[in-house]
C-alpha atoms as a PDB file:
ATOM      1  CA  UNK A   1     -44.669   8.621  37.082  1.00  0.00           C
ATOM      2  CA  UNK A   2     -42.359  10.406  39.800  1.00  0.00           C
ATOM      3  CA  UNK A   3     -39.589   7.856  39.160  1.00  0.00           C
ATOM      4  CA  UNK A   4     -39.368   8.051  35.296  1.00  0.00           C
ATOM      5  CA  UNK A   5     -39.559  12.127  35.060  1.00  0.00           C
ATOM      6  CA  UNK A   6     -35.578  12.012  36.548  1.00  0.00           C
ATOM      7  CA  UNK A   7     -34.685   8.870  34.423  1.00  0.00           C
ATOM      8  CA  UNK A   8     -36.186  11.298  31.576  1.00  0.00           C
ATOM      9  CA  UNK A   9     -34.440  14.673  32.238  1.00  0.00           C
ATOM     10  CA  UNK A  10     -31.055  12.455  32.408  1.00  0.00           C
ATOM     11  CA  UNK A  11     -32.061  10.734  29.387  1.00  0.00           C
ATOM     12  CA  UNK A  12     -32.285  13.944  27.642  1.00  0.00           C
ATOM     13  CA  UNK A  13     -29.678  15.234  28.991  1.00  0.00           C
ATOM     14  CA  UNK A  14     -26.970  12.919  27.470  1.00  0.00           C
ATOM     15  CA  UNK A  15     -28.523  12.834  24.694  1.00  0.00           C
ATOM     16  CA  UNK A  16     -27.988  16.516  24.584  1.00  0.00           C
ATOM     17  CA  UNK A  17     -24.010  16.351  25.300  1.00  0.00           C
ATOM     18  CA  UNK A  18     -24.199  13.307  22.000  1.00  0.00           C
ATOM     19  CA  UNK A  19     -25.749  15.630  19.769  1.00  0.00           C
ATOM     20  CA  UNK A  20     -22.341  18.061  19.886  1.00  0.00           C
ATOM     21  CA  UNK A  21     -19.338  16.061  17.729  1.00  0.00           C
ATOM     22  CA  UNK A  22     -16.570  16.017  19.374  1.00  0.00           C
ATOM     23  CA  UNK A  23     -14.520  17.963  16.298  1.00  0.00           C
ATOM     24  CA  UNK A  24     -17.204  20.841  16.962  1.00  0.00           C
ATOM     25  CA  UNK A  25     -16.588  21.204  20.658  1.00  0.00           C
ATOM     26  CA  UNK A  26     -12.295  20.874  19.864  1.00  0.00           C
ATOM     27  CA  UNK A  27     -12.147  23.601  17.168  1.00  0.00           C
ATOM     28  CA  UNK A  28     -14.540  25.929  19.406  1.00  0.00           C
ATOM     29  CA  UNK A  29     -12.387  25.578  22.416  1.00  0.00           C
ATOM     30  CA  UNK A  30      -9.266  25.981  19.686  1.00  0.00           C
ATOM     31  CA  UNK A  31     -10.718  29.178  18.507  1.00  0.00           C
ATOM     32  CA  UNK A  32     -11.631  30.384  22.180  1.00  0.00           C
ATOM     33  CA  UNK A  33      -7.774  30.125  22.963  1.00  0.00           C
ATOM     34  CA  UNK A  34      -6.686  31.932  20.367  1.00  0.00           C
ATOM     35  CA  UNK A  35      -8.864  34.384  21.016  1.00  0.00           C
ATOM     36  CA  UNK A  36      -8.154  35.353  24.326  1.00  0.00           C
ATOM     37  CA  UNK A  37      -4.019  34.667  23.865  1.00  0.00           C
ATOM     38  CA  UNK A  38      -4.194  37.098  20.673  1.00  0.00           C
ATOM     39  CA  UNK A  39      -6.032  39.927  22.481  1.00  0.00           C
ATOM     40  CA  UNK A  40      -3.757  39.365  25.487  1.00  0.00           C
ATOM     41  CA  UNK A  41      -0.545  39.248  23.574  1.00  0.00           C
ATOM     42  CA  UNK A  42      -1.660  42.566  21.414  1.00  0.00           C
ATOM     43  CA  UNK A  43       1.413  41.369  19.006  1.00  0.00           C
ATOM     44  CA  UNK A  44       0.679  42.710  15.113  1.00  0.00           C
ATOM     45  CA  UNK A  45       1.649  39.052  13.931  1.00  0.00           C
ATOM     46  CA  UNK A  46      -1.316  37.446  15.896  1.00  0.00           C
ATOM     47  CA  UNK A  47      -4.791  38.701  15.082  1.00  0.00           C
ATOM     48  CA  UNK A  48      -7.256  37.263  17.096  1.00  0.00           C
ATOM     49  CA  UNK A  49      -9.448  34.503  15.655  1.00  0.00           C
ATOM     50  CA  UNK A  50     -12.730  36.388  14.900  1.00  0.00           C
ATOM     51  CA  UNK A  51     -10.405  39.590  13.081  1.00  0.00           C
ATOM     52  CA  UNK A  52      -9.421  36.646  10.871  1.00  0.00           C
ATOM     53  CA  UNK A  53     -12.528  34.552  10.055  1.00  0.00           C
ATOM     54  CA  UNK A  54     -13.895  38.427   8.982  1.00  0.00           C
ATOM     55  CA  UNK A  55     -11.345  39.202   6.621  1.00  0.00           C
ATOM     56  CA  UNK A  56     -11.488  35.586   4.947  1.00  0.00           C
ATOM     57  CA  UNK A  57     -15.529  36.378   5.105  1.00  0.00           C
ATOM     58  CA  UNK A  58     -14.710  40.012   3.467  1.00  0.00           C
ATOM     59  CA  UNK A  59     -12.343  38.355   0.843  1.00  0.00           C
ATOM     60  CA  UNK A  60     -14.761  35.723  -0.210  1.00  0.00           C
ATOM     61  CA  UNK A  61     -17.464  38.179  -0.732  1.00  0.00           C
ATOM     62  CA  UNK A  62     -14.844  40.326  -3.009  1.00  0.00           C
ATOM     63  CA  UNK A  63     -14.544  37.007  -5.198  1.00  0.00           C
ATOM     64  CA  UNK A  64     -10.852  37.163  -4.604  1.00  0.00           C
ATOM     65  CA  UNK A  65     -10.783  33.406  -2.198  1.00  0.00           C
ATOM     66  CA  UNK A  66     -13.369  32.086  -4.991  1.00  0.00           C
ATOM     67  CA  UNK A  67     -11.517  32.951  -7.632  1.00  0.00           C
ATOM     68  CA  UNK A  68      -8.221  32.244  -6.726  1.00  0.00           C
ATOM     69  CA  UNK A  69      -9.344  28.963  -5.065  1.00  0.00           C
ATOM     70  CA  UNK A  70     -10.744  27.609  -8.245  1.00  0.00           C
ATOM     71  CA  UNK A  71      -7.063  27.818 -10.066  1.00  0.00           C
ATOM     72  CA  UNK A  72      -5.937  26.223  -6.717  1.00  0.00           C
ATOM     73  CA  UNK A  73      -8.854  23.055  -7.123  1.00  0.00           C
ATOM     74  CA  UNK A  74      -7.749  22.618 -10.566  1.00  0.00           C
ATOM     75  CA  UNK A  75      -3.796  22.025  -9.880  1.00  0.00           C
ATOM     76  CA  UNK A  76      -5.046  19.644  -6.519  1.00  0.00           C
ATOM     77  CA  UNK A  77      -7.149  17.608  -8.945  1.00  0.00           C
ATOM     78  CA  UNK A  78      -5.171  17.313 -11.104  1.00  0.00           C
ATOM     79  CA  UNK A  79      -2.088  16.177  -9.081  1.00  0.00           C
ATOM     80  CA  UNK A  80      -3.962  13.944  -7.236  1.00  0.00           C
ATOM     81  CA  UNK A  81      -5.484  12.349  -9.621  1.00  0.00           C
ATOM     82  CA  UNK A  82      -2.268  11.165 -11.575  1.00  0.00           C
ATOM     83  CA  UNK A  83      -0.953   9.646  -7.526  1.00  0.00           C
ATOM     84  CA  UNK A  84      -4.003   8.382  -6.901  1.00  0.00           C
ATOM     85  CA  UNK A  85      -3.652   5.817 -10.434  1.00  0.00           C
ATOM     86  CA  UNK A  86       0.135   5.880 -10.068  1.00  0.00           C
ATOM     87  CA  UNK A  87       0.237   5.520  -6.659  1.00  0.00           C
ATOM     88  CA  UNK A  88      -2.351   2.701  -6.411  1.00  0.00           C
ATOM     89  CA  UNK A  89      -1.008   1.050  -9.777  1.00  0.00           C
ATOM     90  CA  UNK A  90       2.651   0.880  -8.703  1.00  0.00           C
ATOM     91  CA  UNK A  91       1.794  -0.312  -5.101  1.00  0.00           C
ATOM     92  CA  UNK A  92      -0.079  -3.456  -6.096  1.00  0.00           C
ATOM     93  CA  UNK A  93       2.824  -3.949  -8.435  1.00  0.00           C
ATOM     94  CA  UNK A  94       5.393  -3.605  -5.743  1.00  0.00           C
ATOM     95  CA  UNK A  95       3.113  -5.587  -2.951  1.00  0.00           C
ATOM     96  CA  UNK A  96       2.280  -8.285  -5.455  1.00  0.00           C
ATOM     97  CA  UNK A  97       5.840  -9.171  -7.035  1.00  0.00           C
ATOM     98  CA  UNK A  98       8.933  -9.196  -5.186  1.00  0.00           C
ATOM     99  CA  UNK A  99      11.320  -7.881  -8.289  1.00  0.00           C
ATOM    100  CA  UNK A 100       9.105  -4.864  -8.898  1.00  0.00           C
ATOM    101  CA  UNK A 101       9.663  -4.108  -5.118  1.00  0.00           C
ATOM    102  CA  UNK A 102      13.228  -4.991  -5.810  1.00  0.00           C
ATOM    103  CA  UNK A 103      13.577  -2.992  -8.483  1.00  0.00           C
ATOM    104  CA  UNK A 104      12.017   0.178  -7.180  1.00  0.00           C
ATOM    105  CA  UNK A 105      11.581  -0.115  -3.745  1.00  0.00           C
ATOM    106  CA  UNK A 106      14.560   2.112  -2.293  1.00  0.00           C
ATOM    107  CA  UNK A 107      13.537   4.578  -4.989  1.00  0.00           C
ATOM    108  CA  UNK A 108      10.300   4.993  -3.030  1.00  0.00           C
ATOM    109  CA  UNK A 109      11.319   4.924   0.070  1.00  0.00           C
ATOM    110  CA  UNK A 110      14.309   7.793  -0.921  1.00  0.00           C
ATOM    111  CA  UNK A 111      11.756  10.204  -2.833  1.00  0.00           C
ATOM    112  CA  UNK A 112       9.311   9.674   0.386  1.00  0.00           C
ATOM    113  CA  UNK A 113      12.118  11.082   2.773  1.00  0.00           C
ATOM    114  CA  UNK A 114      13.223  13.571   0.428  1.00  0.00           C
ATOM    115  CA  UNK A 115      12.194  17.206   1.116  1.00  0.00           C
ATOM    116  CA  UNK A 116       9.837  17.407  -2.106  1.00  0.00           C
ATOM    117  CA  UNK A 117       9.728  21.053  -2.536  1.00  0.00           C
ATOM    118  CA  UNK A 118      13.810  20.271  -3.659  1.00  0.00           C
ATOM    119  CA  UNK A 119      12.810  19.521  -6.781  1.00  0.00           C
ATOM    120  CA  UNK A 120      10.503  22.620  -7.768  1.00  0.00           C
ATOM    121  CA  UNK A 121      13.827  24.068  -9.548  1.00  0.00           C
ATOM    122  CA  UNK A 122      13.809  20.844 -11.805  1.00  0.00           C
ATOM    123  CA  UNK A 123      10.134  20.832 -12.625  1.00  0.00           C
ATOM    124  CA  UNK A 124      10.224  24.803 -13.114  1.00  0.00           C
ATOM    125  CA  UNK A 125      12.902  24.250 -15.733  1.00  0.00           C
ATOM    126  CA  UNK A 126      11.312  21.522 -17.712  1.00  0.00           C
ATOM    127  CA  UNK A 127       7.592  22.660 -17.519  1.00  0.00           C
ATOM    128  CA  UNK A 128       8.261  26.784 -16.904  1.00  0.00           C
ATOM    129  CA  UNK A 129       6.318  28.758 -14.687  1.00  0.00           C
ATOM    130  CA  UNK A 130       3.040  27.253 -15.463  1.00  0.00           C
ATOM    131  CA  UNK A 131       0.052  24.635 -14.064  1.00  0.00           C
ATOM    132  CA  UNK A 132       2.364  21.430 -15.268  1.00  0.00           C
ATOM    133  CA  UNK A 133       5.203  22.948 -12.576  1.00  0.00           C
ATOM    134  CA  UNK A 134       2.248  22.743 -10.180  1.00  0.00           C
ATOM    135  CA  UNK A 135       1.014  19.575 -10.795  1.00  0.00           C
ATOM    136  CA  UNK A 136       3.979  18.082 -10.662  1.00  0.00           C
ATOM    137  CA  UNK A 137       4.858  19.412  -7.464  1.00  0.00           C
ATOM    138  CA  UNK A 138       1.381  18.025  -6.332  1.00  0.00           C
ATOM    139  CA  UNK A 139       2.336  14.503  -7.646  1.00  0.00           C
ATOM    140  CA  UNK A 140       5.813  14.302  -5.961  1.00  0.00           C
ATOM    141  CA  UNK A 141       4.237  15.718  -2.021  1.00  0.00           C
ATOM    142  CA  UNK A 142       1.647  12.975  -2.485  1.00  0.00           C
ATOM    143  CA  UNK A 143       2.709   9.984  -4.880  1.00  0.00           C
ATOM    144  CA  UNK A 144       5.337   7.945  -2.477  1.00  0.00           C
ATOM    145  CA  UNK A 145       3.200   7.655   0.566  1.00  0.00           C
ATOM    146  CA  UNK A 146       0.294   6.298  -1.823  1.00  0.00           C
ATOM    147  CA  UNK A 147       2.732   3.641  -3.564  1.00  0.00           C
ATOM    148  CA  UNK A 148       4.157   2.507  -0.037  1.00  0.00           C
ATOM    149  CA  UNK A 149       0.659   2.564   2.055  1.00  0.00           C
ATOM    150  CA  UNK A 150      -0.718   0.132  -0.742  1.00  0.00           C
ATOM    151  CA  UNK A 151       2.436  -1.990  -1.226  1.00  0.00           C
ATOM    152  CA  UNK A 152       2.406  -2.809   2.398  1.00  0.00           C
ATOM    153  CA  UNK A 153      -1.696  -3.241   2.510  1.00  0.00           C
ATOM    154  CA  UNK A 154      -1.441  -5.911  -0.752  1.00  0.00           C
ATOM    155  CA  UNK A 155       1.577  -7.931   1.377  1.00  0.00           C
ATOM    156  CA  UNK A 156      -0.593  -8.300   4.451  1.00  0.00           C
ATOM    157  CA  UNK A 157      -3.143  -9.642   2.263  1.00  0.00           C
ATOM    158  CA  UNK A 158      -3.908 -13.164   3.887  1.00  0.00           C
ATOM    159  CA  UNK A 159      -1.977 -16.148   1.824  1.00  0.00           C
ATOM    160  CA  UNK A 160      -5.142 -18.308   2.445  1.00  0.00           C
ATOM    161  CA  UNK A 161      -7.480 -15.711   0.308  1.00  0.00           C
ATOM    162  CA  UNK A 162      -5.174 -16.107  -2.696  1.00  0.00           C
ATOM    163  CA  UNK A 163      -4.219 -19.893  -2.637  1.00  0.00           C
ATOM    164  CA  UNK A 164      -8.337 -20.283  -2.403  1.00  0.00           C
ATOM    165  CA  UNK A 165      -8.196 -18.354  -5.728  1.00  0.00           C
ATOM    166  CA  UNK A 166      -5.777 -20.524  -7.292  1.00  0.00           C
ATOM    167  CA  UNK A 167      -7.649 -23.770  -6.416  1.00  0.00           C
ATOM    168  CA  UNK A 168     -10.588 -22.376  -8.139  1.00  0.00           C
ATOM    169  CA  UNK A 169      -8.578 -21.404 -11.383  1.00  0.00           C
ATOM    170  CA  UNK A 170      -8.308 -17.813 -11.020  1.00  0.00           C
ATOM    171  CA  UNK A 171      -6.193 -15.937 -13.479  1.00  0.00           C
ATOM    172  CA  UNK A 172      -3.804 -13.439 -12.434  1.00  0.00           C
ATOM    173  CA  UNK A 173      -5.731 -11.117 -13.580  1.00  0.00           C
ATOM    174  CA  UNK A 174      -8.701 -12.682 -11.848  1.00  0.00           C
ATOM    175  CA  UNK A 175      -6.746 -12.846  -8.714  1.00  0.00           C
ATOM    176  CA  UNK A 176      -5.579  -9.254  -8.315  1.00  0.00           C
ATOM    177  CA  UNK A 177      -8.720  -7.662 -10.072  1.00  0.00           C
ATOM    178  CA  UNK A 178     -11.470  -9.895  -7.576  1.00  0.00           C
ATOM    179  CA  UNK A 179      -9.186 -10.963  -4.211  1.00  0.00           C
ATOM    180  CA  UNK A 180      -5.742  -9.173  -3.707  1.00  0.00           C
ATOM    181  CA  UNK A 181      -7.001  -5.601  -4.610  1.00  0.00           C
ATOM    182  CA  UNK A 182     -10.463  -5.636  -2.341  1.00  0.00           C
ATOM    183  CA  UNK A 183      -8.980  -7.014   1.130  1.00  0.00           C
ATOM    184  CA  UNK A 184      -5.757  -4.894   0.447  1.00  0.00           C
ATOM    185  CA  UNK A 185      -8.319  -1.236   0.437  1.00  0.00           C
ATOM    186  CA  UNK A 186      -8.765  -0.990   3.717  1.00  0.00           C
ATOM    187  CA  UNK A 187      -5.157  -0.072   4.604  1.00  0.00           C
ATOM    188  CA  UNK A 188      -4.040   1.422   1.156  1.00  0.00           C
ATOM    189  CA  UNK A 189      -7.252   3.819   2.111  1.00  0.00           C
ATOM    190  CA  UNK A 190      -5.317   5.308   5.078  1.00  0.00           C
ATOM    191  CA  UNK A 191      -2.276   6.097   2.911  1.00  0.00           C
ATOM    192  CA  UNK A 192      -4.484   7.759  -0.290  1.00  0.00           C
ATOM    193  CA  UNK A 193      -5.814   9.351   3.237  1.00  0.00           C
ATOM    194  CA  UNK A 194      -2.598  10.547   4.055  1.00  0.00           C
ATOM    195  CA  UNK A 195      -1.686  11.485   0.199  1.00  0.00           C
ATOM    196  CA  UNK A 196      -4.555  13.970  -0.171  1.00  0.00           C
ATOM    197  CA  UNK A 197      -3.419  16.113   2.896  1.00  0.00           C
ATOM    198  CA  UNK A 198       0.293  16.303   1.323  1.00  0.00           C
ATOM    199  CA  UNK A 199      -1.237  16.985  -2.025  1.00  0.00           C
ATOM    200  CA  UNK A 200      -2.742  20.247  -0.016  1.00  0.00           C
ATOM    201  CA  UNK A 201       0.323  21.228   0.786  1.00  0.00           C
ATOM    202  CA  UNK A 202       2.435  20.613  -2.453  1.00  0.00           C
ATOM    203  CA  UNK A 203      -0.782  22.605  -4.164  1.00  0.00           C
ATOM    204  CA  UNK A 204       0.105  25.576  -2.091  1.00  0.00           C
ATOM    205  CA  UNK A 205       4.010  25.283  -2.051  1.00  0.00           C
ATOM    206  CA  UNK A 206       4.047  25.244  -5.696  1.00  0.00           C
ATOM    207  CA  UNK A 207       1.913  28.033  -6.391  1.00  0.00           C
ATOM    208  CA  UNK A 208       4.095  30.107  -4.154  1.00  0.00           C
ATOM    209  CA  UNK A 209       7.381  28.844  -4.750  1.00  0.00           C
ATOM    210  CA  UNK A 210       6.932  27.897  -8.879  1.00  0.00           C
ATOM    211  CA  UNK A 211       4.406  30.192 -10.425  1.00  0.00           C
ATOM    212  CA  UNK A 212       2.381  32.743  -7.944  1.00  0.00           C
ATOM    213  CA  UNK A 213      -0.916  31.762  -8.799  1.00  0.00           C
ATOM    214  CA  UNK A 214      -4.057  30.581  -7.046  1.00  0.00           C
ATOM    215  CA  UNK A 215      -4.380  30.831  -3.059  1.00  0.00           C
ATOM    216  CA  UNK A 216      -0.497  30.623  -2.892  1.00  0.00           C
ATOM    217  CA  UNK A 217      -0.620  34.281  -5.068  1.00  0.00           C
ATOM    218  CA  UNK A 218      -2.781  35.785  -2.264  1.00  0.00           C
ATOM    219  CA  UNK A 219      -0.826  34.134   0.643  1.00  0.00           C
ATOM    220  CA  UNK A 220       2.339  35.469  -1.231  1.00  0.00           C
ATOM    221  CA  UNK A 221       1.492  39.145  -1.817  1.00  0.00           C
ATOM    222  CA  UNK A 222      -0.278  39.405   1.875  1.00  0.00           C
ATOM    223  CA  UNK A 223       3.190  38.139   3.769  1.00  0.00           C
ATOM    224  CA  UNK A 224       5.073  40.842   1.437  1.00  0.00           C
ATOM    225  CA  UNK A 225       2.835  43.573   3.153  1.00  0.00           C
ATOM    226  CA  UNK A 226       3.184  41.544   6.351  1.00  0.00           C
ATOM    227  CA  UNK A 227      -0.489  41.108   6.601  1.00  0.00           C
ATOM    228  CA  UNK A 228      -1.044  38.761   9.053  1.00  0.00           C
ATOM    229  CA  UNK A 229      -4.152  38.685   8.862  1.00  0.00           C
ATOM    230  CA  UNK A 230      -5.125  37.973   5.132  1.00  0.00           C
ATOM    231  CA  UNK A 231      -2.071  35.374   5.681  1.00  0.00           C
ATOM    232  CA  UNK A 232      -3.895  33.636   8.211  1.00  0.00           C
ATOM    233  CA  UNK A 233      -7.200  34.162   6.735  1.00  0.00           C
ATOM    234  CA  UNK A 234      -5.594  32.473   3.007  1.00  0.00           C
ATOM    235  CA  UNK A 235      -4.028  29.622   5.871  1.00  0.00           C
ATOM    236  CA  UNK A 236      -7.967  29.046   7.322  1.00  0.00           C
ATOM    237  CA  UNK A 237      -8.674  28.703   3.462  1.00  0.00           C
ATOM    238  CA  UNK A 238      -6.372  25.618   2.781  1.00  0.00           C
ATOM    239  CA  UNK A 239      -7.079  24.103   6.075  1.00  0.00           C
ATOM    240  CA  UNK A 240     -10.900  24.505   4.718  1.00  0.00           C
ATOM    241  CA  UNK A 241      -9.824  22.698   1.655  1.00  0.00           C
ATOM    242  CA  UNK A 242      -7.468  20.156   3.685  1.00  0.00           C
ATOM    243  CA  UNK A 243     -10.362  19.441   5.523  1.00  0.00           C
ATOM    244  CA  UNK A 244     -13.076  18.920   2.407  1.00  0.00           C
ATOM    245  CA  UNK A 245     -10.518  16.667   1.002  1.00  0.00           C
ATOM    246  CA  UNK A 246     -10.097  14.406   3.542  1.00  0.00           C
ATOM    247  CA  UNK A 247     -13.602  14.134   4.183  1.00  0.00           C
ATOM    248  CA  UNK A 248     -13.975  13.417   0.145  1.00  0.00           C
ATOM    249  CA  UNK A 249     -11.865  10.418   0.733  1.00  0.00           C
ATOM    250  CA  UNK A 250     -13.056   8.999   3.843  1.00  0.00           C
ATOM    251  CA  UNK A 251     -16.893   8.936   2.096  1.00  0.00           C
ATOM    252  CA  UNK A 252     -15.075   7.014  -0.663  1.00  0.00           C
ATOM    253  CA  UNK A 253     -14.090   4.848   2.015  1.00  0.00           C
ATOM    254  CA  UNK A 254     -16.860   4.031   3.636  1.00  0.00           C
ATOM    255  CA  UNK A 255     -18.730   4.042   0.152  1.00  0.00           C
ATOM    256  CA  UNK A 256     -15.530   1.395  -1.528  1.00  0.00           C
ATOM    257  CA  UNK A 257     -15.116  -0.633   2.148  1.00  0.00           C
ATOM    258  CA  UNK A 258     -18.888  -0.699   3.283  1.00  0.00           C
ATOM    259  CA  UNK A 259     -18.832  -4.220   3.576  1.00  0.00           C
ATOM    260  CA  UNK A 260     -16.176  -4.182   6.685  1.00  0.00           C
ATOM    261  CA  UNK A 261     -17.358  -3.810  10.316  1.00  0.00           C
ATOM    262  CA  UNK A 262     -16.386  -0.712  11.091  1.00  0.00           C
ATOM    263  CA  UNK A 263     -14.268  -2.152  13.778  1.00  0.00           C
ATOM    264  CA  UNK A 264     -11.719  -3.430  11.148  1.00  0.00           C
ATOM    265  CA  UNK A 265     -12.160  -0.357   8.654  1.00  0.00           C
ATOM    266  CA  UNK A 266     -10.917   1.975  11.540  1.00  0.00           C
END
């Protein structure tokens, strides 16, 4: 009895430690630093944390975050939505056919590097100051890395999974619908991963740069008064929604790819 009690306390002591995710434990030490280096520094452009999580608390309550962040949702969607089926379409396209890759391959790669934002003056004089501006702006921050992640995920498709489909008679259709586009989701995940955090930040470019609307309206108005701390408070807010997105996609992944060890999904 002795000799298990210690075994038992130790026991339920790492189980203890387990129980606190790692994330937890890195944005708590995050927030403790910036803490104590904003009340040491005393500088008017660095609130400390907890002044900052209260004002996004006291602007939430006011319905102004709410309000503003369902405008913001809307043009994210939106955006998204038209990479996600352009991006996805136009990768196994690329991946699948060498003169579609031919053909628009350097344009990809050239709009990737590109500073996006460049072309908010374009979209604001075809579309005006409006939600299509937006949108658009959305679609060019996260479109490319979506059509590149899956082009490269359909070529390292393994040759022996497709010429197994073409001894059984598969279509084309057959054969991209049933083999090429399930193995290539794994990897084209981690670029539609990579596409929704850019889409965060051509949502909030766009609404300050194109039309001051949404969270980027706030964000706006609060750095004209130099208030840094509704500034940083509108920031928490995106990395909030930053956050939730990512996490939306990586359920879809493990919802689409639950089938994989999770040894080869990561």
């Amino acid at each position: 009895m002795t000799a298990t009690a210690p075994a038992a306390r130790t026991s339920i002591r790492r189980n203890a430690r387990v129980a606190v995710p790692p994330p937890l434990v890195g944005l708590l030490a995050g927030a403790m630093v910036w803490e104590v280096v904003a009340r040491s520094a005393d500088a008017a452009f660095l609130p400390p944390a907890g002044a900052v999580v209260a004002r996004l608390w006291e602007m939430t309550v006011d319905g102004l975050i709410l309000s503003s962040l369902a405008s913001s949702l809307t043009n994210l969607v939106l955006g998204f939505a038209i990479s996600l089926v352009l991006g996805l379409t136009l990768g196994v396209l690329m991946g699948r056919y060498r003169p579609v890759d031919a053909a628009l391959g350097v344009y990809m790669y050239a709009l990737l590097t590109a500073p996006s934002l460049v072309f908010a003056p374009v979209f604001f004089s075809l579309f005006g100051p409006g939600r299509a501006s937006i949108v658009a702006v959305v679609v060019m921050y996260s479109l490319f890395i979506i059509v590149i992640s899956t082009a490269s995920a359909v070529r390292a498709v393994p040759e022996h999974l497709t010429e197994m489909a073409h001894l059984y008679g598969a279509s084309e259709r057959q054969l991209l619908l049933k083999v090429v586009v399930p193995a290539a989701l794994p990897l084209a995940m981690a670029g539609i991963r990579l596409g929704v955090g850019r889409a965060v930040t051509g949502m909030i470019n766009g609404e300050m740069f194109i039309a001051v609307v949404g969270l980027g309206r706030v964000l706006t108005q609060a750095g004209g008064r130099f208030d840094s701390e509704t500034v940083l408070a509108v920031l928490l807010a995106v990395v909030l929604v930053a956050l939730a997105a990512v996490g939306l996609v990586q359920w879809a992944d493990r919802r689409v790819n639950g089938w994989l060890p999770r040894t080869a999904r990561e």
